[in-house]
Protein backbone atom coordinates (compact mmCIF):
# COMPACT_ATOMS: atom_id res chain seq x y z
CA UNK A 1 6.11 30.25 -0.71
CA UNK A 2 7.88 27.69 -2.60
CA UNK A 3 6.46 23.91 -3.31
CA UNK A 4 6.74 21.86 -0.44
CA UNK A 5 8.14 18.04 -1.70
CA UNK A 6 6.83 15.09 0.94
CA UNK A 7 8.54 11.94 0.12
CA UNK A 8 5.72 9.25 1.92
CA UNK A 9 5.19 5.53 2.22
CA UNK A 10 3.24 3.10 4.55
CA UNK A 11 5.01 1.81 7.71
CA UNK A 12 4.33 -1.73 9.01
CA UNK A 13 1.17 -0.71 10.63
CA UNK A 14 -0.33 0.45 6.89
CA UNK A 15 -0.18 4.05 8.03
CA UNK A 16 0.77 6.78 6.52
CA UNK A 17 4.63 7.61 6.91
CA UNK A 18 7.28 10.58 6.16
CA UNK A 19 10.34 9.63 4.54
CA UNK A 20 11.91 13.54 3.83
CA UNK A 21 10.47 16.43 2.06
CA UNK A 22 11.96 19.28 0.73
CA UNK A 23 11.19 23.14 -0.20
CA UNK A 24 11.65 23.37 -4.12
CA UNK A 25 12.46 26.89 -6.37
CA UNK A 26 10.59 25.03 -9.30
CA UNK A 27 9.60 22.33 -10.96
CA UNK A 28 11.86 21.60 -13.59
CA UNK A 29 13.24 17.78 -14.56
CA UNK A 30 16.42 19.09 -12.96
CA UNK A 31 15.35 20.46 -9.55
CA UNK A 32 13.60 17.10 -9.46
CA UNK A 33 16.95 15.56 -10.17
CA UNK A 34 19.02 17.16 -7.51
CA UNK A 35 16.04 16.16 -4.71
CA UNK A 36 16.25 12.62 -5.83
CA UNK A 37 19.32 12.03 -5.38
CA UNK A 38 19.63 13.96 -2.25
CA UNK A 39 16.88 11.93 -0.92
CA UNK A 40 18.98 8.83 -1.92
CA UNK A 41 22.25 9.93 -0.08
CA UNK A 42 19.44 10.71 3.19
CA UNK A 43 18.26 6.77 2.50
CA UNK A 44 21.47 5.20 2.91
CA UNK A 45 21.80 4.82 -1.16
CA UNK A 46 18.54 2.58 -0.85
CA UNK A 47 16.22 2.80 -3.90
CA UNK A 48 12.29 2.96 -3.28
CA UNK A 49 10.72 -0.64 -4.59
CA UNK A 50 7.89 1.16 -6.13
CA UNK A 51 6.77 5.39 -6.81
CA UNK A 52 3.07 6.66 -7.35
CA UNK A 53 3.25 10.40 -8.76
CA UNK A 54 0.84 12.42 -11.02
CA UNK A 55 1.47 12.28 -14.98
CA UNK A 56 4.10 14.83 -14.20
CA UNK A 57 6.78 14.76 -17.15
CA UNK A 58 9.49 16.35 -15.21
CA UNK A 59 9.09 14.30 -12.48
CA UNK A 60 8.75 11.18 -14.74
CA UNK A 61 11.98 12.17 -15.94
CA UNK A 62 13.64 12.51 -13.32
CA UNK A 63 12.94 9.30 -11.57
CA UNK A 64 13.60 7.44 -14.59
CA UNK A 65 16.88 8.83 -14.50
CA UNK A 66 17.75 8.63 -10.73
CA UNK A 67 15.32 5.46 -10.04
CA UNK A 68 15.90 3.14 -13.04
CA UNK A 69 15.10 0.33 -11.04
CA UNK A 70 11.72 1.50 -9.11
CA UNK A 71 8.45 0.68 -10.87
CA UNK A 72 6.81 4.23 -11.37
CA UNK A 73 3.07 4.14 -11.38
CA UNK A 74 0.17 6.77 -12.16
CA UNK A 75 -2.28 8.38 -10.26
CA UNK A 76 -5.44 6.67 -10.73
CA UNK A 77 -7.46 9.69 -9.73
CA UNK A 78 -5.81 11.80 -11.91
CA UNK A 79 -6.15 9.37 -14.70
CA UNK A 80 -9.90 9.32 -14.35
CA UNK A 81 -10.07 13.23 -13.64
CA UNK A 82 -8.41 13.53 -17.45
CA UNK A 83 -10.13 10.94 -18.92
CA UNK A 84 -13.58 12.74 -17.98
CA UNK A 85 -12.26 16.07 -18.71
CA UNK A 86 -10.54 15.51 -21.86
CA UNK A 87 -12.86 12.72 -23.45
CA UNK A 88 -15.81 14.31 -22.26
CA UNK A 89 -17.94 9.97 -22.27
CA UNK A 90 -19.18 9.22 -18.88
CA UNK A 91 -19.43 5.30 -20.78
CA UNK A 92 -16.03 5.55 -22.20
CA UNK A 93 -14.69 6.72 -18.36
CA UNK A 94 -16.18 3.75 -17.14
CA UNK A 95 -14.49 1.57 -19.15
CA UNK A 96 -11.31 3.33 -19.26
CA UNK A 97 -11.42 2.58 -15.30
CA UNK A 98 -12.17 -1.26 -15.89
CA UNK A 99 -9.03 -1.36 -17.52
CA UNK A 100 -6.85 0.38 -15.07
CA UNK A 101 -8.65 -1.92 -12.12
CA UNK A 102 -9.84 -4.96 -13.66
CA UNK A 103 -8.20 -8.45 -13.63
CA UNK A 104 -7.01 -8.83 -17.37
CA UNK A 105 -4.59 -10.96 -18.87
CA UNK A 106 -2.22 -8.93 -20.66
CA UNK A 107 -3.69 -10.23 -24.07
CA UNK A 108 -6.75 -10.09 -22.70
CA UNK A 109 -6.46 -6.30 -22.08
CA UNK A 110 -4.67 -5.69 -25.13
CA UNK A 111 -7.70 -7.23 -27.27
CA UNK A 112 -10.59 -5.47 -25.38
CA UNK A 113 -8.91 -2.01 -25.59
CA UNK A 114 -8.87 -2.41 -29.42
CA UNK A 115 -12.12 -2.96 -29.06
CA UNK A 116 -13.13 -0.09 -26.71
CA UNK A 117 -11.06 2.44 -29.13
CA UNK A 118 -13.02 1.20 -32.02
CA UNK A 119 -16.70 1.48 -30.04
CA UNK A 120 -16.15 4.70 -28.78
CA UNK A 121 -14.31 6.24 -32.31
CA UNK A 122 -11.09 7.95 -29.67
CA UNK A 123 -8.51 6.47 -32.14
CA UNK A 124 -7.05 10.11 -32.96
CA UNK A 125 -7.43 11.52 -29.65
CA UNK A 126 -4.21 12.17 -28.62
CA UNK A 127 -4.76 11.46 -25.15
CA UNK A 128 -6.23 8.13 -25.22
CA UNK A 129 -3.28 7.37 -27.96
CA UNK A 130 -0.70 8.60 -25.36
CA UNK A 131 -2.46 6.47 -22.36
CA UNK A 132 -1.88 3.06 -24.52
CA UNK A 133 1.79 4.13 -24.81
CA UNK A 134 1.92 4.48 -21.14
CA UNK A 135 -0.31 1.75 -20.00
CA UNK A 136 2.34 -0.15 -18.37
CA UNK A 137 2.41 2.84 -15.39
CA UNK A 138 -1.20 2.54 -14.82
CA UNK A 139 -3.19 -1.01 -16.03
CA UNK A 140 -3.47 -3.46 -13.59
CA UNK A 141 -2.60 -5.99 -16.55
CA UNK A 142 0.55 -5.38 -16.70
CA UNK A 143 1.59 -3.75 -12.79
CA UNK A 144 0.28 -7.19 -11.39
CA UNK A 145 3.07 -8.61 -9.55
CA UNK A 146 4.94 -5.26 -8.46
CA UNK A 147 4.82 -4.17 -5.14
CA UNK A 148 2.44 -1.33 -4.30
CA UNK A 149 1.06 -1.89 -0.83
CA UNK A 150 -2.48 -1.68 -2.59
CA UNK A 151 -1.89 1.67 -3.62
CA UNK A 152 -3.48 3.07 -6.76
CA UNK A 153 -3.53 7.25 -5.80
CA UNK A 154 -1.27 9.70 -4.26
CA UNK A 155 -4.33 10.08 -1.96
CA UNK A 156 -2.30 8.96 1.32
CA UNK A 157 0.14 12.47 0.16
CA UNK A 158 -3.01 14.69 0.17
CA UNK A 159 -4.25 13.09 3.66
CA UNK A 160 -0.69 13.85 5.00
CA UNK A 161 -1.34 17.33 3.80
CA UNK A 162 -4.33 17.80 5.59
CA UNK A 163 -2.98 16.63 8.86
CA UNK A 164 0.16 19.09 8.12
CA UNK A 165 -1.95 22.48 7.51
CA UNK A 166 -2.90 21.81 11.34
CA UNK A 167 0.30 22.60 12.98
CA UNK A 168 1.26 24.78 9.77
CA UNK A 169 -0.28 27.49 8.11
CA UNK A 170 1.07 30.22 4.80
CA UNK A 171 1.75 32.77 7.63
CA UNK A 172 4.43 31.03 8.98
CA UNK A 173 8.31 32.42 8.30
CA UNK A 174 10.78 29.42 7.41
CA UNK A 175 11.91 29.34 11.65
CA UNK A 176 8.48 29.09 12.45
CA UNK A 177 7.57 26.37 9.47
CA UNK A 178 10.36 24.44 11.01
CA UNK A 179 9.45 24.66 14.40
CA UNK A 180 5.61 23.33 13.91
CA UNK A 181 7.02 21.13 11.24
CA UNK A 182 8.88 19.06 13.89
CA UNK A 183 6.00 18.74 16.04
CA UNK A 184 4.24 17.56 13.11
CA UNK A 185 6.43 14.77 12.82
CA UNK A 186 6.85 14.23 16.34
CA UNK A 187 2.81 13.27 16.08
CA UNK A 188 2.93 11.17 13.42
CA UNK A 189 6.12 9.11 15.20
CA UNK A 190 3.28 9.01 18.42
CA UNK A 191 0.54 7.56 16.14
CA UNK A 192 2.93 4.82 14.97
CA UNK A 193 4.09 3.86 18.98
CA UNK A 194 0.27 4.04 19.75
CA UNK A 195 -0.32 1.54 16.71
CA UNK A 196 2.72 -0.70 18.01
CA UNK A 197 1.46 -0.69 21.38
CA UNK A 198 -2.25 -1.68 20.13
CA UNK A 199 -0.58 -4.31 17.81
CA UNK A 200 1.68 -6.12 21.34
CA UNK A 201 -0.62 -5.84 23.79
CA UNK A 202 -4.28 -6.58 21.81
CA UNK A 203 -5.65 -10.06 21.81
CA UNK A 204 -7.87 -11.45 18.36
CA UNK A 205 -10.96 -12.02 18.90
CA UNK A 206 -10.98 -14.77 15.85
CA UNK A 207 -14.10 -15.13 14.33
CA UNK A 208 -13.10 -17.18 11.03
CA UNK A 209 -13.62 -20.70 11.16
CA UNK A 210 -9.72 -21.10 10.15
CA UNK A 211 -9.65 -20.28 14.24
CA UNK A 212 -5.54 -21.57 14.48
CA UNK A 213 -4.64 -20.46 11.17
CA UNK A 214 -6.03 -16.57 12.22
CA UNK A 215 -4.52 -17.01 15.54
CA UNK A 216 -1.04 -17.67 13.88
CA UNK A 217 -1.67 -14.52 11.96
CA UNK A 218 -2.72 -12.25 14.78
CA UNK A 219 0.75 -13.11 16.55
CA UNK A 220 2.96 -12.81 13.72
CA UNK A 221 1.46 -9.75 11.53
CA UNK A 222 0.49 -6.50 12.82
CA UNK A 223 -2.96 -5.26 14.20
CA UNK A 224 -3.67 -3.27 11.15
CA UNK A 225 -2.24 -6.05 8.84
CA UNK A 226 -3.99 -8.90 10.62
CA UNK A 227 -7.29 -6.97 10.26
CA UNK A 228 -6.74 -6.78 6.18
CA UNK A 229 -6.18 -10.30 6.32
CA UNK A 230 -8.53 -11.83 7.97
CA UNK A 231 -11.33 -10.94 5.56
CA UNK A 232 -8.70 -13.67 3.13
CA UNK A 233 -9.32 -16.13 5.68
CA UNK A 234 -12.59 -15.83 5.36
CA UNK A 235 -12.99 -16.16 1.56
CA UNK A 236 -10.76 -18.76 1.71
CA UNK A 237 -12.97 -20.75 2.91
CA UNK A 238 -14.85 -21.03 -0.38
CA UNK A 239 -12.12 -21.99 -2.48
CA UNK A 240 -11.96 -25.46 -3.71
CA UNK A 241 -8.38 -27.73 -4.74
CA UNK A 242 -10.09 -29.05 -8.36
CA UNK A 243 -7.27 -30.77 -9.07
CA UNK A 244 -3.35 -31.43 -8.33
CA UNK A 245 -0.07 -31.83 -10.32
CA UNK A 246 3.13 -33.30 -8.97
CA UNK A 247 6.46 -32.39 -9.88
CA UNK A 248 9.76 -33.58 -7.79
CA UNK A 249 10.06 -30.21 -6.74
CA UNK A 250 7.07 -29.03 -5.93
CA UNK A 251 2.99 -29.60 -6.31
CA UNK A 252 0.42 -27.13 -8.62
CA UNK A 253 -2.78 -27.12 -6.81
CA UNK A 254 -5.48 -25.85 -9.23
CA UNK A 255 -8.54 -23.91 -7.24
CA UNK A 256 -11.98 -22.11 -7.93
CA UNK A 257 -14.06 -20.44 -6.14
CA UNK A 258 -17.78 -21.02 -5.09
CA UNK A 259 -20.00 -19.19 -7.03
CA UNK A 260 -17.19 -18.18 -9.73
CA UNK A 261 -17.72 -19.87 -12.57
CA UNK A 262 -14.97 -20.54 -15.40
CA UNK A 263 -12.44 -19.05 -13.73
CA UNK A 264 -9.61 -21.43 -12.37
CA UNK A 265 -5.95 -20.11 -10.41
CA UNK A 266 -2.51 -22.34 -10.00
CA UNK A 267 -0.78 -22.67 -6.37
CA UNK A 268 2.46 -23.92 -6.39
CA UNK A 269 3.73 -25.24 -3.19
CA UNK A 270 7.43 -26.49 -2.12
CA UNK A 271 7.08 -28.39 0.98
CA UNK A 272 11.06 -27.87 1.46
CA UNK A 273 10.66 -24.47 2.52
CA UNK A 274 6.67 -24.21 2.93
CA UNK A 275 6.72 -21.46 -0.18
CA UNK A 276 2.87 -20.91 -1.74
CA UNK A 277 2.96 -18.88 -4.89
CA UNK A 278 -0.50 -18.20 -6.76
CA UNK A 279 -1.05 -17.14 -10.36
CA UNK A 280 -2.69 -14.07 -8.94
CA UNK A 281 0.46 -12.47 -7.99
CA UNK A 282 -1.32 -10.96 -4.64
CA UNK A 283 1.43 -12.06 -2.51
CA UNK A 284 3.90 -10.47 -4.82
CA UNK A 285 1.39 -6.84 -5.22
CA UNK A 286 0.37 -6.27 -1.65
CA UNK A 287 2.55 -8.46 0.41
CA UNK A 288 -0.87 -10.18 1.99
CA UNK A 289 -1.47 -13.88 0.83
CA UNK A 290 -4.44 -14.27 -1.57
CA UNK A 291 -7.67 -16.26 -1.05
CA UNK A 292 -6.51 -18.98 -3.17
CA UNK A 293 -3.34 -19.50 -1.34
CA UNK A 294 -5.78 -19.79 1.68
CA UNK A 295 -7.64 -22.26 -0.12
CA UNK A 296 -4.30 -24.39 -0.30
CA UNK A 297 -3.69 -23.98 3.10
CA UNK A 298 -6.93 -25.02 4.16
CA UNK A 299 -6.52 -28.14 2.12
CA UNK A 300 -3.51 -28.93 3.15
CA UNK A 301 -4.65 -28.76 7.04
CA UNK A 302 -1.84 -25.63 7.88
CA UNK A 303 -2.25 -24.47 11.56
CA UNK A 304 0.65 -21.82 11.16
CA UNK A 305 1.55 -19.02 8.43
CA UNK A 306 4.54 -20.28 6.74
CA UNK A 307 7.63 -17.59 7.02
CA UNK A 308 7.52 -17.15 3.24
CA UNK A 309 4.26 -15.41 3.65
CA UNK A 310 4.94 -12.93 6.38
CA UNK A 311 6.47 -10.03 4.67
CA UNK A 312 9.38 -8.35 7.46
CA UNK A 313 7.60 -4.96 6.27
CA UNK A 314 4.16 -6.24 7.45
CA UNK A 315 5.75 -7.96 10.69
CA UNK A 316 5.03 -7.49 14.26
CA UNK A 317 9.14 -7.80 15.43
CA UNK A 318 10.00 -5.73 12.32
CA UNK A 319 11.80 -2.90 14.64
CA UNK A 320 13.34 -6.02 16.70
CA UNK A 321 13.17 -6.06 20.68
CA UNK A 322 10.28 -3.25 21.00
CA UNK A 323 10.85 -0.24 23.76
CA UNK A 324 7.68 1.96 23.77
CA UNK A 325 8.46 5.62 23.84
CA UNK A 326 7.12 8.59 24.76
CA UNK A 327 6.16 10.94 21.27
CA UNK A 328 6.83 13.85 23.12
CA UNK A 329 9.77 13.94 25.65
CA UNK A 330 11.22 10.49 24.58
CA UNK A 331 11.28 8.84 27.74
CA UNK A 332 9.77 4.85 28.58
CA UNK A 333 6.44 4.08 31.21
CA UNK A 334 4.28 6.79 29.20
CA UNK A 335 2.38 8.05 25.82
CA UNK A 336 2.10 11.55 24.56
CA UNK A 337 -1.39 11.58 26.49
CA UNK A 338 -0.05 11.13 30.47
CA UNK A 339 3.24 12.64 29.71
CA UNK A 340 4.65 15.71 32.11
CA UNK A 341 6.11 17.72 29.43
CA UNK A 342 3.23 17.65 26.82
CA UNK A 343 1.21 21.15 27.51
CA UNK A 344 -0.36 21.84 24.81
CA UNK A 345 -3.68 20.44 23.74
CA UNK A 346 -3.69 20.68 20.17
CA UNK A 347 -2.88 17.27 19.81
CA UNK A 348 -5.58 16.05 21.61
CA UNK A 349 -8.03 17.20 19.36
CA UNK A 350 -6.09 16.08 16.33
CA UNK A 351 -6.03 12.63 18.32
CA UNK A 352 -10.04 13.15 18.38
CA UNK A 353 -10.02 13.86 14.59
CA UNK A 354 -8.04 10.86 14.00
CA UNK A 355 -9.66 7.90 15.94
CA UNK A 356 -12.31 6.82 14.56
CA UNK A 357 -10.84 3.30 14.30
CA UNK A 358 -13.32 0.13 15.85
CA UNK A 359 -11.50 -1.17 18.32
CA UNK A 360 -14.30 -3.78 19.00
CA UNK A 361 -12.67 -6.75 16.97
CA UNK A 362 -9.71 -6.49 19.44
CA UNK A 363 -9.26 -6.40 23.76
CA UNK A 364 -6.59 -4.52 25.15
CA UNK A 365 -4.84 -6.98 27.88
């Protein structure tokens, strides 16, 4: 059978989503060509932000040609696979991962690599040569700022898969592939109404003691969102304003952390427009604000999340005036579980599979 191409990306709920995919004959730069930009006509002409792929060079190609604009990035997991296979150093792997994860200033990162090469004697290995060349696609260093949703590996791709090969299987003939294929998708649409159902009709229970500043959170972000944000809250609360800088525009708040010593972060705040920026670039990477914005926040006695930190893509109203519909037949008043037309079982037991969610730091009105 020939390679199956998913195109996938996180909806507002943080889940797993399916933008197109594609049967391919190969795998050459130009089959890769032709499916990108036939995915771009099926997008409206809209460009992804950001792409995570394997250290493919065909496919590298390509979406440097069709995608000048979209920040490509690595797979970390393939990164470390090769670095363990190919320079054989459980110590040097080690590091090699502090680099892609780790917190560096660019000249920071530029320095200690030198150094690394030098302790470890990999300055002719081709591999580690070629890695510096493409470190912009894979260090944290230097893809802090660019959107990414928090995603380092094309591990949500391979999780998709594995839901997939339940309604699909090699045996199947193209008609059949097609036929399960839809009902594949027709489950993943249900598991995105169930999460916007969960995220409208849950209540907090807010245990931070930021108590209005998480309750303005819980109504404006999604359930899954909220939930990724609250731990923030909660280490906000150890960050300190050490000092302050006024400008006629705006105000630099300078912040540490308890227990982190050394280390010191800028907030900028406009009060015209309620706009927090932190040297971190968090906001600007996941879309979530950072500790140290909470920090701000906190000192500056906020009760509500400014607009300029509630991303549309992470919002509750993101699809507008919500109608809850039925995965299955399509129809209001019911989910895929009550609804007339839904025979099979299958899905019940993927829903099994699936939910293993705690659903204790939420009650369902």
């Amino acid at each position: 059978m020939s390679p199956l191409v998913l195109f996938s990306g996180v909806n507002h709920h943080n889940q797993t989503t399916v933008f197109a995919s594609a049967f391919v004959a190969d795998e050459t730069e130009e089959t890769y060509v032709w499916l990108l930009e036939q995915f771009l006509v099926a997008m409206g002409g809209k460009t992804p932000v950001s792409v995570i792929t394997e250290d493919n060079v065909p496919m590298r190609s390509a979406i440097r040609r069709i995608f000048p604009n979209a920040y490509h990035r690595l797979c970390a997991f393939h990164l470390l696979r090769n670095a363990k296979a190919i320079v054989k150093n459980e110590r040097f792997t080690a590091e090699f991962k502090k680099f892609m994860f780790d917190d560096y200033e660019v000249g920071e990162f530029e320095l200690r690599w030198d150094e690394m090469v030098q302790e470890f004697g990999v300055q002719d290995n081709s591999w580690v040569r070629e890695m510096w060349e493409k470190r912009k696609m894979w260090a944290t260093a230097h893809i802090r700022g660019f959107f990414f949703a928090e995603n380092r590996t094309t591990s949500r791709c391979k999780g998709l898969r594995s839901v997939l090969v339940k309604f699909v299987d090699s045996h199947n003939d193209l008609t059949e592939f097609l036929q399960y294929y839809m009902k594949f998708l027709d489950y993943m649409r249900h598991k995105e109404l169930e999460a916007d159902f969960k995220s409208w009709n849950g209540e907090p229970v807010c245990i931070t003691p930021l108590k209005k500043l998480e309750k303005s959170a819980s109504k404006v972000f999604t359930r899954e969102i909220y939930l990724l944000f609250r731990p923030v809250l909660m280490e906000g609360c150890s960050v300190s304003v050490v000092d302050c800088q006024e400008t006629t525009m705006f105000s630099i708040y300078v912040v540490q952390k308890y227990l982190v010593i050394g280390k010191e972060w800028r907030v900028s705040f406009f009060p015209s427009t309620s706009e927090l920026k932190c040297s971190c670039l968090k906001m600007e990477s996941l879309g979530i604000p950072c500790d140290h914005i909470v920090g701000v926040m906190k000192y500056l006695h906020m009760t509500e999340m400014p607009k300029s930190l509630v991303l549309d893509r992470w919002a509750k109203n993101t699809k507008g005036s919500l109608v809850t519909l039925c995965g299955v037949c399509k129809a209001a008043g019911h989910c895929l579980r009550s609804c007339p037309a839904q025979m099979n079982k299958d899905n019940m037991a993927l829903d099994n599979d699936d939910d293993d969610e705690d659903d204790d730091d939420y009650r369902f009105l």
